[in-house]
N, C-alpha and C. Protein backbone atom coordinates (compact mmCIF):
# COMPACT_ATOMS: atom_id res chain seq x y z
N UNK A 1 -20.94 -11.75 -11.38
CA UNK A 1 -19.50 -11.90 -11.42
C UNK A 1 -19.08 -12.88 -10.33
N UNK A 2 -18.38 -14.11 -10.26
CA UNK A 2 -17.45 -14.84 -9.88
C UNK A 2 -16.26 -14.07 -9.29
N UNK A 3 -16.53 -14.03 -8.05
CA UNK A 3 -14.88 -13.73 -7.57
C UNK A 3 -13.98 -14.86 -6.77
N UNK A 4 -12.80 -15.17 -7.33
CA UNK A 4 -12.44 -16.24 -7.08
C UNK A 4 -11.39 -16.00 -6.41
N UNK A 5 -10.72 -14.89 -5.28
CA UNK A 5 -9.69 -14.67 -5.00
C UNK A 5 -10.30 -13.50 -3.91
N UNK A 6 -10.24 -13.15 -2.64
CA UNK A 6 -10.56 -12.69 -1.92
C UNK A 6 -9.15 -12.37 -1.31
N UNK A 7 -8.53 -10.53 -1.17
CA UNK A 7 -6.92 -10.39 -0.62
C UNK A 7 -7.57 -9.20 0.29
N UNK A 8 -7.19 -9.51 1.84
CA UNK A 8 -7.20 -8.19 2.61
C UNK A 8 -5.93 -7.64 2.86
N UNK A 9 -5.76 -6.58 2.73
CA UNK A 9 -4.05 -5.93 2.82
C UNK A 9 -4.72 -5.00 4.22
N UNK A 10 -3.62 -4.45 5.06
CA UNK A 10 -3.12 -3.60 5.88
C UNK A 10 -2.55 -2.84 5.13
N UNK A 11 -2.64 -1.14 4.83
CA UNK A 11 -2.10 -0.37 4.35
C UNK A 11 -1.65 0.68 4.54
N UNK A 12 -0.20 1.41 4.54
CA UNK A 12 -0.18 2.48 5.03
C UNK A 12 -0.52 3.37 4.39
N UNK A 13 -0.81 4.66 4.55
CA UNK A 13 -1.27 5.82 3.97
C UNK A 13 -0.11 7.06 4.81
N UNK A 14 1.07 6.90 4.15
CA UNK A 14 2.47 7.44 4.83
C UNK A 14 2.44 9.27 4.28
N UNK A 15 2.56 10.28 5.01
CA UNK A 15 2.45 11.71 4.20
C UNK A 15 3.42 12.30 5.34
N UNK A 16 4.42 13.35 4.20
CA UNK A 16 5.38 13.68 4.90
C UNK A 16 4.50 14.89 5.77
N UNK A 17 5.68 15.62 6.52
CA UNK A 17 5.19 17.59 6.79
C UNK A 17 4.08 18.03 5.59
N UNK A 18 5.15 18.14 4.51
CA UNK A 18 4.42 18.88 3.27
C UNK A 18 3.48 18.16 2.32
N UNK A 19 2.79 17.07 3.10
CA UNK A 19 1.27 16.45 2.46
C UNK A 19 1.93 15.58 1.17
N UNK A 20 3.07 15.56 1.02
CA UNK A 20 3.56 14.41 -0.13
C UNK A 20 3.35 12.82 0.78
N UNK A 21 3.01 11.97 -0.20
CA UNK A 21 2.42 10.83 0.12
C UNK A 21 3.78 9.45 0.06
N UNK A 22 3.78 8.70 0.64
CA UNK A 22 5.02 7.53 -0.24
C UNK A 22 4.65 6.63 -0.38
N UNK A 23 5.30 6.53 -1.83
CA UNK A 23 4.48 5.20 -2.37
C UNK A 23 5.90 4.15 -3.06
N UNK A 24 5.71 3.01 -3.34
CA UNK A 24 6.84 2.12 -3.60
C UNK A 24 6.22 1.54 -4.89
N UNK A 25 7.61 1.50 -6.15
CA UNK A 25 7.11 1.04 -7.29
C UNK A 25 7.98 -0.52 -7.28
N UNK A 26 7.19 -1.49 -7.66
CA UNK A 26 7.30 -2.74 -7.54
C UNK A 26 7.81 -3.36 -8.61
N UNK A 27 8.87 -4.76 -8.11
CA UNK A 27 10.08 -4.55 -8.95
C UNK A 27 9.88 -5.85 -9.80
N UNK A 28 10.30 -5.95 -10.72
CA UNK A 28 10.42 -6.89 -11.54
C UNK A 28 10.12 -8.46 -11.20
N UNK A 29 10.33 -8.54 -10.33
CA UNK A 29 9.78 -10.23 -9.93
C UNK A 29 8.59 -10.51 -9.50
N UNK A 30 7.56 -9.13 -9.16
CA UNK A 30 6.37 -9.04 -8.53
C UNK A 30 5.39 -8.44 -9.95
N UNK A 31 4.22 -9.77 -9.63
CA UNK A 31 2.70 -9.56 -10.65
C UNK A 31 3.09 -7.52 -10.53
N UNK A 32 2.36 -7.02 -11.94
CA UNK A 32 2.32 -5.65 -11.86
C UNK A 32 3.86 -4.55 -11.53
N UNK A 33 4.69 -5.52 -12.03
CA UNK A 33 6.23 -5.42 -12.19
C UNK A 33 6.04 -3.55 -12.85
N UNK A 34 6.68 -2.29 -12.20
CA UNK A 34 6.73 -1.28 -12.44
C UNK A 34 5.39 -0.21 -11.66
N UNK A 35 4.61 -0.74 -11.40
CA UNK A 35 3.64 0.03 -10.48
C UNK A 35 3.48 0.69 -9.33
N UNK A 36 2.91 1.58 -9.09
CA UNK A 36 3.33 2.02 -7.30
C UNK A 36 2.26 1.79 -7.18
N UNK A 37 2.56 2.01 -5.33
CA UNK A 37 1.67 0.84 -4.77
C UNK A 37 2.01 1.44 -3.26
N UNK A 38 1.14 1.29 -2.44
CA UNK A 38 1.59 1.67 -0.95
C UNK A 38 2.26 0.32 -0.32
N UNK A 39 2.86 1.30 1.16
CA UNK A 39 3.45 0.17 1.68
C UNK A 39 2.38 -0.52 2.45
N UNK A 40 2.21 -2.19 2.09
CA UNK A 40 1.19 -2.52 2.73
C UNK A 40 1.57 -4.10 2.57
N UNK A 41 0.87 -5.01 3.03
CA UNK A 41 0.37 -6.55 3.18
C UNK A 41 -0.65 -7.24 3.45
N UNK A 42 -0.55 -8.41 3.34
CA UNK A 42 -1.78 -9.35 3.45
C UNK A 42 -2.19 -9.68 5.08
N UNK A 43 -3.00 -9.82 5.30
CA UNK A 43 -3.51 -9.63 6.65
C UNK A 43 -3.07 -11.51 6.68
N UNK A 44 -2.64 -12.06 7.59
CA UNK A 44 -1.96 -13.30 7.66
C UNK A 44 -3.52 -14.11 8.43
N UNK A 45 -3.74 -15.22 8.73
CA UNK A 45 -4.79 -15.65 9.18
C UNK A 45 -4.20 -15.72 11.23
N UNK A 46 -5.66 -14.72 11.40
CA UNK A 46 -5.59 -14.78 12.99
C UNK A 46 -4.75 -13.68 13.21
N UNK A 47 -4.65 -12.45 12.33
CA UNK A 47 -3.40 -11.69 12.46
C UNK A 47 -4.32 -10.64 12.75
N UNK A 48 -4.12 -9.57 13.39
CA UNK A 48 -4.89 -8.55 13.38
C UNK A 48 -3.85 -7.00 12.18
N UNK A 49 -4.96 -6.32 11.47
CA UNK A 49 -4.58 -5.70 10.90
C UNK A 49 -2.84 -4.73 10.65
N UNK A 50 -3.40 -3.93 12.29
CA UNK A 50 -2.14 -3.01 13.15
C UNK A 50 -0.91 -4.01 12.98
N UNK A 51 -1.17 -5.34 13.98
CA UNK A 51 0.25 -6.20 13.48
C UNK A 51 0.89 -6.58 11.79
N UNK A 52 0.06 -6.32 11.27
CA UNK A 52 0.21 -6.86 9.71
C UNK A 52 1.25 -5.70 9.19
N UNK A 53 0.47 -4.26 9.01
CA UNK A 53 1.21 -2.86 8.99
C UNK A 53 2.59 -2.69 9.41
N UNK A 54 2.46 -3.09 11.22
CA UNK A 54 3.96 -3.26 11.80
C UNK A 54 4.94 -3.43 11.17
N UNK A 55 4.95 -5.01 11.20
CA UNK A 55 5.49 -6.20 10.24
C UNK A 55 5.88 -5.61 9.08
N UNK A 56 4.97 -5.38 7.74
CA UNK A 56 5.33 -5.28 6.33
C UNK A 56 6.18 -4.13 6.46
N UNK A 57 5.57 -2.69 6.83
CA UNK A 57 6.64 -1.51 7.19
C UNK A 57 7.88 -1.92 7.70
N UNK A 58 7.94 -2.74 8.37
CA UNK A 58 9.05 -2.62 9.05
C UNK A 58 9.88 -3.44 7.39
N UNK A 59 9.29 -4.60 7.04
CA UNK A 59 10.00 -5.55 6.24
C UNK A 59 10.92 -4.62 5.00
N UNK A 60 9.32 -3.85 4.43
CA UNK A 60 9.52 -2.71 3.26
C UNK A 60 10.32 -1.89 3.44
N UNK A 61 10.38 -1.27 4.40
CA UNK A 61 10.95 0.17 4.32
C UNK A 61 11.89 0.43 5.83
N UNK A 62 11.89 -0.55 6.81
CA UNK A 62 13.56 -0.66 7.29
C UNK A 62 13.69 0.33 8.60
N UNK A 63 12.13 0.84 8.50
CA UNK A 63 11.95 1.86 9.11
C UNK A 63 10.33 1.79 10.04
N UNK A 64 10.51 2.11 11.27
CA UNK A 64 9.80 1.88 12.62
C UNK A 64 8.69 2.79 12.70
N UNK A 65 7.20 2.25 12.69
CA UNK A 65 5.85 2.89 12.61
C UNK A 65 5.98 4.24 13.89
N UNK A 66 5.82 5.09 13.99
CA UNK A 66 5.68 5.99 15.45
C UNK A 66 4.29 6.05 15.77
N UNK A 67 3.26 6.08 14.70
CA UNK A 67 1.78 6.35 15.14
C UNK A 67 0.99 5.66 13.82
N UNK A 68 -0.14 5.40 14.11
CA UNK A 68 -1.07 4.56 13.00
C UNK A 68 -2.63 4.72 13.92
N UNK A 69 -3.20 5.24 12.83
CA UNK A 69 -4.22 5.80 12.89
C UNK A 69 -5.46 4.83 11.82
N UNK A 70 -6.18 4.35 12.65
CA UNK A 70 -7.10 3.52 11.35
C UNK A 70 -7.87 4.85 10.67
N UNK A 71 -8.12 4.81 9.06
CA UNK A 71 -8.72 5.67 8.24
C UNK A 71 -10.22 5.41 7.65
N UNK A 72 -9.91 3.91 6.78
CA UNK A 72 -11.18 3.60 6.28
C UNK A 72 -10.57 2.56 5.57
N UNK A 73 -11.78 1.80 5.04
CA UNK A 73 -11.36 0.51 4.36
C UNK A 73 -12.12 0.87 3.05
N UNK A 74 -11.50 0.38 2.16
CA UNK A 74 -11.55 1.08 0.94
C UNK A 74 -11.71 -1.00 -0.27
N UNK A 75 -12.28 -0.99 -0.85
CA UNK A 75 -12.02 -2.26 -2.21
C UNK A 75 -12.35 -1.98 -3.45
N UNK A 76 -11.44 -2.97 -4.46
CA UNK A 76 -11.68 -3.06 -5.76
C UNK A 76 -11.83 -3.90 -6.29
N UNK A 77 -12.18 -4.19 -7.30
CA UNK A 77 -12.26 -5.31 -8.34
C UNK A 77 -11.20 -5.72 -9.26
N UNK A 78 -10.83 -6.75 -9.40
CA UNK A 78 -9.28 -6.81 -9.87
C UNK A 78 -9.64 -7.91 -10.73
N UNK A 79 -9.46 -7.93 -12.43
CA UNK A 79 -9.09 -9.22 -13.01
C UNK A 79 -8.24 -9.18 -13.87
N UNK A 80 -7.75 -10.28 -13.71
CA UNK A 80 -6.69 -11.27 -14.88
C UNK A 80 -7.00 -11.98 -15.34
N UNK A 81 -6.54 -12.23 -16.30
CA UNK A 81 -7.07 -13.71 -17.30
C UNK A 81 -7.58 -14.75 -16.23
N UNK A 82 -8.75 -15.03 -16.15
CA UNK A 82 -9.33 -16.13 -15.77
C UNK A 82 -9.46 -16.25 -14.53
N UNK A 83 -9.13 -15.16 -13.58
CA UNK A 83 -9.16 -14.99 -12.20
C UNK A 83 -9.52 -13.50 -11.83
N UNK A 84 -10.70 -13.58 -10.63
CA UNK A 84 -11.10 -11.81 -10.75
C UNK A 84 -11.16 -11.93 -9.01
N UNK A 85 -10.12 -10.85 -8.46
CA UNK A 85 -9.88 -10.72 -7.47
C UNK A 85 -10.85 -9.68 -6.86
N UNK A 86 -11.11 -10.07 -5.46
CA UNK A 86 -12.23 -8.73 -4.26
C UNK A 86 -10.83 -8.55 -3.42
N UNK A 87 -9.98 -7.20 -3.98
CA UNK A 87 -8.93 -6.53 -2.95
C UNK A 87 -9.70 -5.72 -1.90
N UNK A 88 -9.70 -5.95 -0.51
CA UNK A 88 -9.83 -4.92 0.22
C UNK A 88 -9.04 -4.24 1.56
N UNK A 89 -8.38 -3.19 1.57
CA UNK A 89 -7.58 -2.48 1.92
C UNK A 89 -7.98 -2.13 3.52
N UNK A 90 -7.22 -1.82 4.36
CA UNK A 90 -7.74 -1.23 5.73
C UNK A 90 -6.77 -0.29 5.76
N UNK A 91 -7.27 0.61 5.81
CA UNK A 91 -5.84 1.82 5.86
C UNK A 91 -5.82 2.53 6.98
N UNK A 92 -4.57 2.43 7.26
CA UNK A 92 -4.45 3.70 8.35
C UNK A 92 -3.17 4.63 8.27
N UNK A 93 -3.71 5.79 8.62
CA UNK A 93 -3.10 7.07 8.69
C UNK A 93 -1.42 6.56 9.46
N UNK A 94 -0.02 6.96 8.92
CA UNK A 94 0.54 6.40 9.01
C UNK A 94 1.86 7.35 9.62
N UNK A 95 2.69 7.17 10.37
CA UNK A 95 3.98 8.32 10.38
C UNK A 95 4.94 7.01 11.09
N UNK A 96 5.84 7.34 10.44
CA UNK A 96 7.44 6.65 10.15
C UNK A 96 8.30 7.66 11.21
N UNK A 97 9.62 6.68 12.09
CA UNK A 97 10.39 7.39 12.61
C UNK A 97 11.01 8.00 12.18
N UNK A 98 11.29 7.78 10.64
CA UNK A 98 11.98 8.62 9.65
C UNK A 98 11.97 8.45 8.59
N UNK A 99 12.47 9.26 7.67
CA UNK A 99 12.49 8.88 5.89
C UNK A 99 13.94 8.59 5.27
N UNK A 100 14.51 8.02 6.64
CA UNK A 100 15.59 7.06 6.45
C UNK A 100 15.37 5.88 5.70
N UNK A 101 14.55 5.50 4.75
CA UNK A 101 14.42 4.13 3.87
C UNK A 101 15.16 3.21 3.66
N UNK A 102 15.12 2.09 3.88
CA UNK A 102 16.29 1.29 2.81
C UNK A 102 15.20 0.24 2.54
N UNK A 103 14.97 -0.03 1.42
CA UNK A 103 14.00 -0.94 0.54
C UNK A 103 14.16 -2.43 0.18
N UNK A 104 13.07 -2.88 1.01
CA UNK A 104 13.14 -4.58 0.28
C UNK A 104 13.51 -4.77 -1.16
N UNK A 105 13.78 -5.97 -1.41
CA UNK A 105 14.31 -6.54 -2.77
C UNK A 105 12.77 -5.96 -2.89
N UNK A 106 11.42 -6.29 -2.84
CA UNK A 106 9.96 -6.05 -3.53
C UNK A 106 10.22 -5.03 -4.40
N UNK A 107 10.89 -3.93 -3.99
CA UNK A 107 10.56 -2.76 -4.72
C UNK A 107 11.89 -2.27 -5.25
N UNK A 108 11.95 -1.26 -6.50
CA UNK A 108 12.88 -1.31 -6.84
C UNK A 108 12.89 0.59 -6.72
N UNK A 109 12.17 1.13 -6.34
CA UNK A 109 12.50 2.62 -6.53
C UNK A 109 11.14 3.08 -5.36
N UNK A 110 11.47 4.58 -4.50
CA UNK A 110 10.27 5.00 -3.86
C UNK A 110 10.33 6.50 -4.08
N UNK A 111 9.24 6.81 -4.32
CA UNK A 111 9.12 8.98 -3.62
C UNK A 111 7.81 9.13 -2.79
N UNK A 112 8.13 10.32 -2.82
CA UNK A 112 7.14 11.18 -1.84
C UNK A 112 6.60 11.89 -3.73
N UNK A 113 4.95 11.67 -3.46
CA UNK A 113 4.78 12.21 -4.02
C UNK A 113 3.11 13.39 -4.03
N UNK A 114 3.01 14.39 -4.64
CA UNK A 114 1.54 15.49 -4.37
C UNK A 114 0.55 14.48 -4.59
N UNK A 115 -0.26 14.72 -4.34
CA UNK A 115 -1.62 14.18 -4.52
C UNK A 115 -1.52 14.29 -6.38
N UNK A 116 -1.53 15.06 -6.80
CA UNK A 116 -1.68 15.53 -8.18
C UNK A 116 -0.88 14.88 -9.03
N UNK A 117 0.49 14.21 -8.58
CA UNK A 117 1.35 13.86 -8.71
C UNK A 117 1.21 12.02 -8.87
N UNK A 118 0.31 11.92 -7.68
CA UNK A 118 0.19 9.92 -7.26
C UNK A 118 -1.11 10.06 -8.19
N UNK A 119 -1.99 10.57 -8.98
CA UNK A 119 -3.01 10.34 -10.38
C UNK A 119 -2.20 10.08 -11.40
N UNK A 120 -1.32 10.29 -12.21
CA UNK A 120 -0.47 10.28 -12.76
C UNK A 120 0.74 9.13 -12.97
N UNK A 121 0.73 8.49 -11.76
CA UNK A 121 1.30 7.12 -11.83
C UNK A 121 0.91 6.25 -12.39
N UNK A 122 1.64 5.12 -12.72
CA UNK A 122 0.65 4.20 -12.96
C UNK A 122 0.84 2.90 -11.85
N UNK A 123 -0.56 3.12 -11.21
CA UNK A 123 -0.81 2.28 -9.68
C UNK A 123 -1.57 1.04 -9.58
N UNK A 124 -0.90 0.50 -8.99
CA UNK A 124 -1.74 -1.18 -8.63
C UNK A 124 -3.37 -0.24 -8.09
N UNK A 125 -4.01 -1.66 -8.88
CA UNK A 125 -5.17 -1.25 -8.73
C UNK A 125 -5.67 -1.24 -6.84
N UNK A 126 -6.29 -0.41 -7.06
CA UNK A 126 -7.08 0.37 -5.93
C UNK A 126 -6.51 1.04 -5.30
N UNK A 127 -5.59 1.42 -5.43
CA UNK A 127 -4.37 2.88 -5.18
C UNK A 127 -5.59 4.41 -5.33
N UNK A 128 -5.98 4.25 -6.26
CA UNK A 128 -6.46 5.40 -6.78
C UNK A 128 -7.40 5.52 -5.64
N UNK A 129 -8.50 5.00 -5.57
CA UNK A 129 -9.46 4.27 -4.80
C UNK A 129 -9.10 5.16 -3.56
N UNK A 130 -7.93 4.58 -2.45
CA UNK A 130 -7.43 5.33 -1.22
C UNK A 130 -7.38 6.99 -1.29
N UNK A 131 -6.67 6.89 -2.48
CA UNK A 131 -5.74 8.27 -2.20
C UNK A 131 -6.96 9.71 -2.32
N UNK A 132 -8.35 8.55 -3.21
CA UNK A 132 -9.53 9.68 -3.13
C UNK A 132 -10.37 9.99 -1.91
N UNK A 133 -10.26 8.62 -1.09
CA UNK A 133 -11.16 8.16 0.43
C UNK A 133 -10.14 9.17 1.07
N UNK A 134 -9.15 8.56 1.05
CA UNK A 134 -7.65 10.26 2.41
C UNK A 134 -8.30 11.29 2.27
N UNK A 135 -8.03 11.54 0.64
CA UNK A 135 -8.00 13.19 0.19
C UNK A 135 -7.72 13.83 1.02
């Protein structure tokens, strides 16, 4: 296999008190328009991960990291017509100053949702992937 697209994201892995997870479904102007997806980004060149997380959280969700915990790095295999992407994720354990949200244009809707609950979505690929590495 040809992989012609190599994406490292910074990812949060956000869980309230009661082990519900948050995830952001992605809005109409973005590839995979309706999907959830964590809050996360592209690692920028020369950027270190933690700053990447900062940054996008802050961009996404409006709302200030308190603690970040690296977890594990997790990848998938991703193709589209004529292009097959190597996504790989760095996640870390994540807590927000609050679940005060207010949401980038990116996304158009967010919850907290069970573990049992985020299988059941339908998630940008390698979503699934994380939420089995957390458990």
């Amino acid at each position: 296999m040809k992989i012609d697209r190599v994406v490292t994201l910074a990812t949060a892995y956000i869980e309230d008190p009661n082990g519900n997870v948050l995830l952001l479904k992605r809005g109409t102007k973005s590839s995979l328009s309706g999907h959830w997806q964590f809050a996360e980004g592209k690692i920028e060149t020369g950027e270190f991960p933690d700053d990447t997380l900062e940054r996008e959280v802050s961009e996404e969700l409006s709302v200030p990291i308190i603690k970040m915990v690296f977890k594990t790095v997790s990848h998938v295999f991703f193709e589209t017509p004529g292009v097959v992407f190597f996504i790989q994720r760095v996640v870390y354990l994540t807590k927000l100053e609050s679940k005060d949200i207010k949401l980038s244009d990116e996304h158009v809707d967010c919850g907290w949702f069970t573990k049992e609950e985020l299988l059941r979505l339908q998630l940008v690929p390698g979503v699934r992937e994380v939420i089995e590495a957390v458990g």
